[in-house]
Each structure stands twice: as structure tokens, then as C-alpha cells.
PDB file of N, CA and C in Angstrom:
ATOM      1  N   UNK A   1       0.851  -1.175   0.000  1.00  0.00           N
ATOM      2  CA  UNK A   1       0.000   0.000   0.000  1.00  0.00           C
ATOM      3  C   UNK A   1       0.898   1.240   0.000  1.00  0.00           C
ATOM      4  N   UNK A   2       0.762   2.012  -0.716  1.00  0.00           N
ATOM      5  CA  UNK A   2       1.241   3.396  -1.201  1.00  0.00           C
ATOM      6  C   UNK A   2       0.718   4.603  -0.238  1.00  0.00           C
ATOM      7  N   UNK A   3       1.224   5.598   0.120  1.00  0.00           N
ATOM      8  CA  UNK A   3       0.630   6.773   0.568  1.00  0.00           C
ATOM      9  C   UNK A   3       0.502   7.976  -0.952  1.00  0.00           C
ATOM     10  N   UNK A   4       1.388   7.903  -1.300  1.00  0.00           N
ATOM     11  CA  UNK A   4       1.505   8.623  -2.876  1.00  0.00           C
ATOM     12  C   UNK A   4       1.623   7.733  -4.195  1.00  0.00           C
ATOM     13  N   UNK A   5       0.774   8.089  -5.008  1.00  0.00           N
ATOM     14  CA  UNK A   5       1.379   7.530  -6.205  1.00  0.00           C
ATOM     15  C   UNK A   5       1.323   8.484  -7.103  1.00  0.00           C
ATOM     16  N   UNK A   6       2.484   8.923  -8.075  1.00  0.00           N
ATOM     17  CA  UNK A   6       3.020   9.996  -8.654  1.00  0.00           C
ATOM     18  C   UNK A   6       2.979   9.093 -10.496  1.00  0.00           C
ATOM     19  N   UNK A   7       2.356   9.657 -11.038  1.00  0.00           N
ATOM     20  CA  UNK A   7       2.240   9.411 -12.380  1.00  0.00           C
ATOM     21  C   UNK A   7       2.884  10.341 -13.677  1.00  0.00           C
ATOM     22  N   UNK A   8       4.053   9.876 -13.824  1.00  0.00           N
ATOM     23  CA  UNK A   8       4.519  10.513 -14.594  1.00  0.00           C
ATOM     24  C   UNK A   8       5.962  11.005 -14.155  1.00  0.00           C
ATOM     25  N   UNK A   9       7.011  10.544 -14.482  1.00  0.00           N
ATOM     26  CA  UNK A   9       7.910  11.302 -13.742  1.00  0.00           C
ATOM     27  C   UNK A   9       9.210  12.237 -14.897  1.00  0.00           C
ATOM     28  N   UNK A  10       8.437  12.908 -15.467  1.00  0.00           N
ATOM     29  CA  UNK A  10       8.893  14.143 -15.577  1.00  0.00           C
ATOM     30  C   UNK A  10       9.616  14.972 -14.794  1.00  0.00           C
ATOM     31  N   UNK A  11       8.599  15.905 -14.230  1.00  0.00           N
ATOM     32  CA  UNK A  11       8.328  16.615 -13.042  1.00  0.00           C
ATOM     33  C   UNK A  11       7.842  15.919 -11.913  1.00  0.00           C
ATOM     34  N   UNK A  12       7.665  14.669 -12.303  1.00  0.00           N
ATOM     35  CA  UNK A  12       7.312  14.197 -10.835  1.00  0.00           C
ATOM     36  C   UNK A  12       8.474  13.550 -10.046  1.00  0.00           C
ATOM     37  N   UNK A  13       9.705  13.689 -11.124  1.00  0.00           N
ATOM     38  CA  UNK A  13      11.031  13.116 -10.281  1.00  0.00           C
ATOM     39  C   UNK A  13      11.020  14.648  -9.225  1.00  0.00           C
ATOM     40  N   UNK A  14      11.174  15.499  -9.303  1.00  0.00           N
ATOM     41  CA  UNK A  14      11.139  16.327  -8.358  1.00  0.00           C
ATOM     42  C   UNK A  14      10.406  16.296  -6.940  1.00  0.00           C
ATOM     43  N   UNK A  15       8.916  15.386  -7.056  1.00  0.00           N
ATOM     44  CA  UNK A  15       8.446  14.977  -6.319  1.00  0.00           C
ATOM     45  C   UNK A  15       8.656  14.283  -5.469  1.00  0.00           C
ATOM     46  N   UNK A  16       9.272  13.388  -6.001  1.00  0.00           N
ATOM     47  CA  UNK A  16      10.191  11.828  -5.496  1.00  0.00           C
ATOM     48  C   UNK A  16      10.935  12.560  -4.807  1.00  0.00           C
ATOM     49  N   UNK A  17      12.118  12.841  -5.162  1.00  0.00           N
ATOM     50  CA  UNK A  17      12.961  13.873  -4.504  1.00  0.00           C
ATOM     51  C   UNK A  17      12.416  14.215  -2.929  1.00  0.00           C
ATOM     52  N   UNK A  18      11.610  15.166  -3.201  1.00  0.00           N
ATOM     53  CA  UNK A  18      11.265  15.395  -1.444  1.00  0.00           C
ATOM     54  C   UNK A  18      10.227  14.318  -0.893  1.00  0.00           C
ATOM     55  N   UNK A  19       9.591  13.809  -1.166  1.00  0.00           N
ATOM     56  CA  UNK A  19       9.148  12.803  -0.848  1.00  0.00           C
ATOM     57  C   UNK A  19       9.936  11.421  -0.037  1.00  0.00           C
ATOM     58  N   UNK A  20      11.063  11.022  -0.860  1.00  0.00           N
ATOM     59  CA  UNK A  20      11.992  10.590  -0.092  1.00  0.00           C
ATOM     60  C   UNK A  20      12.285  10.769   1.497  1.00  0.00           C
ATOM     61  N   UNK A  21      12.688  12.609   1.235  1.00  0.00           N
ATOM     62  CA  UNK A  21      12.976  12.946   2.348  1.00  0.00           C
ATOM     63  C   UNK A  21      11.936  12.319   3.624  1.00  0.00           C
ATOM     64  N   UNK A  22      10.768  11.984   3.385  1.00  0.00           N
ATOM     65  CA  UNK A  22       9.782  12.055   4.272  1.00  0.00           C
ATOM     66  C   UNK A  22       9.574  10.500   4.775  1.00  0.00           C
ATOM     67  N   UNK A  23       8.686  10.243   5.697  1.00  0.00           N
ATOM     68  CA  UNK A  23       7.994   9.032   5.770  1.00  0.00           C
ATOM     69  C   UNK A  23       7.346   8.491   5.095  1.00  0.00           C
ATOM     70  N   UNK A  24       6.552   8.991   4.523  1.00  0.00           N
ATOM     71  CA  UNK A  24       5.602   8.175   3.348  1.00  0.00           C
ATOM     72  C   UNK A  24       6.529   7.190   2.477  1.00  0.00           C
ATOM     73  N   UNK A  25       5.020   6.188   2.063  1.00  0.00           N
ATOM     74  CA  UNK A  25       5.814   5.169   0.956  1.00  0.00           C
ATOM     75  C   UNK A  25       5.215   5.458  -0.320  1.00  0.00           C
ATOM     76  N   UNK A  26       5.820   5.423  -1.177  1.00  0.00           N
ATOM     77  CA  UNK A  26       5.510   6.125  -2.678  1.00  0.00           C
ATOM     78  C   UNK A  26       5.830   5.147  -3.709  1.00  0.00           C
ATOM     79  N   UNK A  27       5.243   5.583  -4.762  1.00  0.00           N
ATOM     80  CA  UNK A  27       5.495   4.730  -6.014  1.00  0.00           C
ATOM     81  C   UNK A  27       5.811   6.033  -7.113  1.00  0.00           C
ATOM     82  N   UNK A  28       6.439   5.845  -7.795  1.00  0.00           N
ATOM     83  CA  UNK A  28       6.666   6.705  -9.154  1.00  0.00           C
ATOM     84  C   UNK A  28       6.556   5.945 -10.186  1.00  0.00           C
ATOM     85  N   UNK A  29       5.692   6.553 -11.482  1.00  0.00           N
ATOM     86  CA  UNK A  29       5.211   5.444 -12.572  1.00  0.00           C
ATOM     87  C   UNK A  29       5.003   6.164 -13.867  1.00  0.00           C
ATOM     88  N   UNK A  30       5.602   5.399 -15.037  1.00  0.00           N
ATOM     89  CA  UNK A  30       5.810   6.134 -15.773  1.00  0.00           C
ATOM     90  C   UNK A  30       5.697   5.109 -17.215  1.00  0.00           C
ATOM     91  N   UNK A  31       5.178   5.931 -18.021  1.00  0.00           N
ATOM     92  CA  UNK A  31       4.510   4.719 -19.152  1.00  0.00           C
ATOM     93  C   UNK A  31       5.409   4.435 -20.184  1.00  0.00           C
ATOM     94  N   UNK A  32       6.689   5.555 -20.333  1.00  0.00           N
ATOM     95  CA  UNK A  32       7.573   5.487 -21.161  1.00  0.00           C
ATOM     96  C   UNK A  32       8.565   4.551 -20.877  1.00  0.00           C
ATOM     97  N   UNK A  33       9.630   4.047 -21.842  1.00  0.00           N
ATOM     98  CA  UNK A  33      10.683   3.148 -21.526  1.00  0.00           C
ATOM     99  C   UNK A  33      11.797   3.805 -20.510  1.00  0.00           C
ATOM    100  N   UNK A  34      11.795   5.398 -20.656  1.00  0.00           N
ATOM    101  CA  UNK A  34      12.827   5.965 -19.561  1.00  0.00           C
ATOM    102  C   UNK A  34      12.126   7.596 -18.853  1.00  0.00           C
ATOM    103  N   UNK A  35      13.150   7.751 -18.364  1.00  0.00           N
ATOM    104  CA  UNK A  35      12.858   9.119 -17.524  1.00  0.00           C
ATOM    105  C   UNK A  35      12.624  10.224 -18.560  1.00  0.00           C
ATOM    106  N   UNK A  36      11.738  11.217 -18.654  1.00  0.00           N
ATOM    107  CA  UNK A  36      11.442  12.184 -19.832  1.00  0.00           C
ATOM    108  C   UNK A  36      11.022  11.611 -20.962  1.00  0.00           C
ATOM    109  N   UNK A  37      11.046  10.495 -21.100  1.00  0.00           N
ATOM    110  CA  UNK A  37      10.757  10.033 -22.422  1.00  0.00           C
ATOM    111  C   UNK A  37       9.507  10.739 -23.493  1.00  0.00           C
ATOM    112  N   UNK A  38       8.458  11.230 -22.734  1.00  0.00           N
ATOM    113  CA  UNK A  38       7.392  12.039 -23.359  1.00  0.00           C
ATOM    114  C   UNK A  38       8.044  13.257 -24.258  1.00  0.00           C
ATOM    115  N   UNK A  39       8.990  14.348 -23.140  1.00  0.00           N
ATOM    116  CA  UNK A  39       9.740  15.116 -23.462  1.00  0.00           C
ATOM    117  C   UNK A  39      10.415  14.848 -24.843  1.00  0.00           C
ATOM    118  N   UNK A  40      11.451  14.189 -24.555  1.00  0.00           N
ATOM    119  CA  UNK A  40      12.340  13.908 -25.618  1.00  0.00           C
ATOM    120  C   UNK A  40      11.648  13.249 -27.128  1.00  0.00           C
ATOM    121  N   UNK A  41      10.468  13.141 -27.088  1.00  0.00           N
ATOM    122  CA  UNK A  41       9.846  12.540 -28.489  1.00  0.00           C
ATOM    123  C   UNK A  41       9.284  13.997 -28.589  1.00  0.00           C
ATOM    124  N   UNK A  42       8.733  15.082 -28.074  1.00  0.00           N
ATOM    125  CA  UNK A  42       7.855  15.760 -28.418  1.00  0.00           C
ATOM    126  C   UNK A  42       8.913  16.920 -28.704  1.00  0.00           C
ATOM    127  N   UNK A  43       9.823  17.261 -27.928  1.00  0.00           N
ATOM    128  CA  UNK A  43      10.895  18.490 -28.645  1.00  0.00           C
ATOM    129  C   UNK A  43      12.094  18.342 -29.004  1.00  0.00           C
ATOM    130  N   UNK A  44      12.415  17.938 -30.136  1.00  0.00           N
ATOM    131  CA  UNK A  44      13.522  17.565 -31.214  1.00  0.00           C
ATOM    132  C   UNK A  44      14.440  18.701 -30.206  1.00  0.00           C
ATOM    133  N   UNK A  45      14.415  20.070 -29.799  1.00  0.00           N
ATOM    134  CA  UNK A  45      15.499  21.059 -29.892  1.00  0.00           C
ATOM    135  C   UNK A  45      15.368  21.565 -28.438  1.00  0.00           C
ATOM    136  N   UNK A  46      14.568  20.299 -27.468  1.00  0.00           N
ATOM    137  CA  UNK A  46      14.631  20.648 -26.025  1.00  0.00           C
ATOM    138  C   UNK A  46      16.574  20.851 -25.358  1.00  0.00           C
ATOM    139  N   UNK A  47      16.250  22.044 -24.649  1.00  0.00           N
ATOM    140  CA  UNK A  47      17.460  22.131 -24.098  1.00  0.00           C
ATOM    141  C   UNK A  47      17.513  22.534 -22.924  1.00  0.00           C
ATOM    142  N   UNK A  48      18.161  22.992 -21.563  1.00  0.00           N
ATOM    143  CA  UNK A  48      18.458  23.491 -20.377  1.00  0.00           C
ATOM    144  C   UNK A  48      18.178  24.847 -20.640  1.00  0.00           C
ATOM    145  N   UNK A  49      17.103  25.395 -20.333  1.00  0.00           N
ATOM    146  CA  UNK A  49      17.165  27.081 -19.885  1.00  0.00           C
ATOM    147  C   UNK A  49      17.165  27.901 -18.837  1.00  0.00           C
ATOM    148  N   UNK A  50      18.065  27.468 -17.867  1.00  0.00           N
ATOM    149  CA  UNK A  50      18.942  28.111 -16.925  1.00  0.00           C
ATOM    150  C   UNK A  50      20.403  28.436 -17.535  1.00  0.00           C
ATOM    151  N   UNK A  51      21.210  29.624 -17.089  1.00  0.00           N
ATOM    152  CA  UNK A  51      22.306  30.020 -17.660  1.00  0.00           C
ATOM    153  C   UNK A  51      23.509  28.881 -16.790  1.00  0.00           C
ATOM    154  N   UNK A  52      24.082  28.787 -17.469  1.00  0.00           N
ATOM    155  CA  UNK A  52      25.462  28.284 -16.649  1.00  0.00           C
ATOM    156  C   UNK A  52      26.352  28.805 -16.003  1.00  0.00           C
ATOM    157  N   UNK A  53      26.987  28.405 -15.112  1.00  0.00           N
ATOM    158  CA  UNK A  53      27.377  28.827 -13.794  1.00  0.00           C
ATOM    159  C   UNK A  53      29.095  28.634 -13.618  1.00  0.00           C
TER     160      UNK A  53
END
């Protein structure tokens, strides 16, 4: 039994992330073969838009 279940982990790895931190037990689920996978089929010219440091 789950306390969270997070669909999609896009943005929901961020979730995971603090979630971790916590007590709860969680599931993260995701329909693609990898992490972003939605992303990466839908924008050929996706890139990082934060400046570098």
C-alpha cells in the first residue's frame, strides 16, 4: 500500500525527490521506456534554460 502515487515522472522526479525525504511510501510510474521520455519525443530542440554557472 502506497501513501503517494506519482504518475509521470517528468516533473514528478522532483516529487520523489522530497518525498523521499519524508515518511511516506511512494510509487513513481511512468509509461515510457525511460525518464522524460514524453519530453524527448515531443521536442527535437529541447534544451536546459537556466544560464550556466
Amino acid at each position: 500500500m502506497y501513501d503517494v502515487i506519482v504518475m509521470g515522472t517528468g516533473q514528478g522526479l522532483s516529487i520523489g525527490y522530497y518525498l523521499k525525504q519524508t515518511n511516506h511510501n511512494f510509487i513513481l510510474l511512468e509509461k515510457g521506456n525511460e525518464v522524460g521520455d514524453s519530453w524527448k519525443k515531443r521536442y527535437d530542440s529541447l534544451t536546459l534554460f537556466t544560464p550556466r554557472l
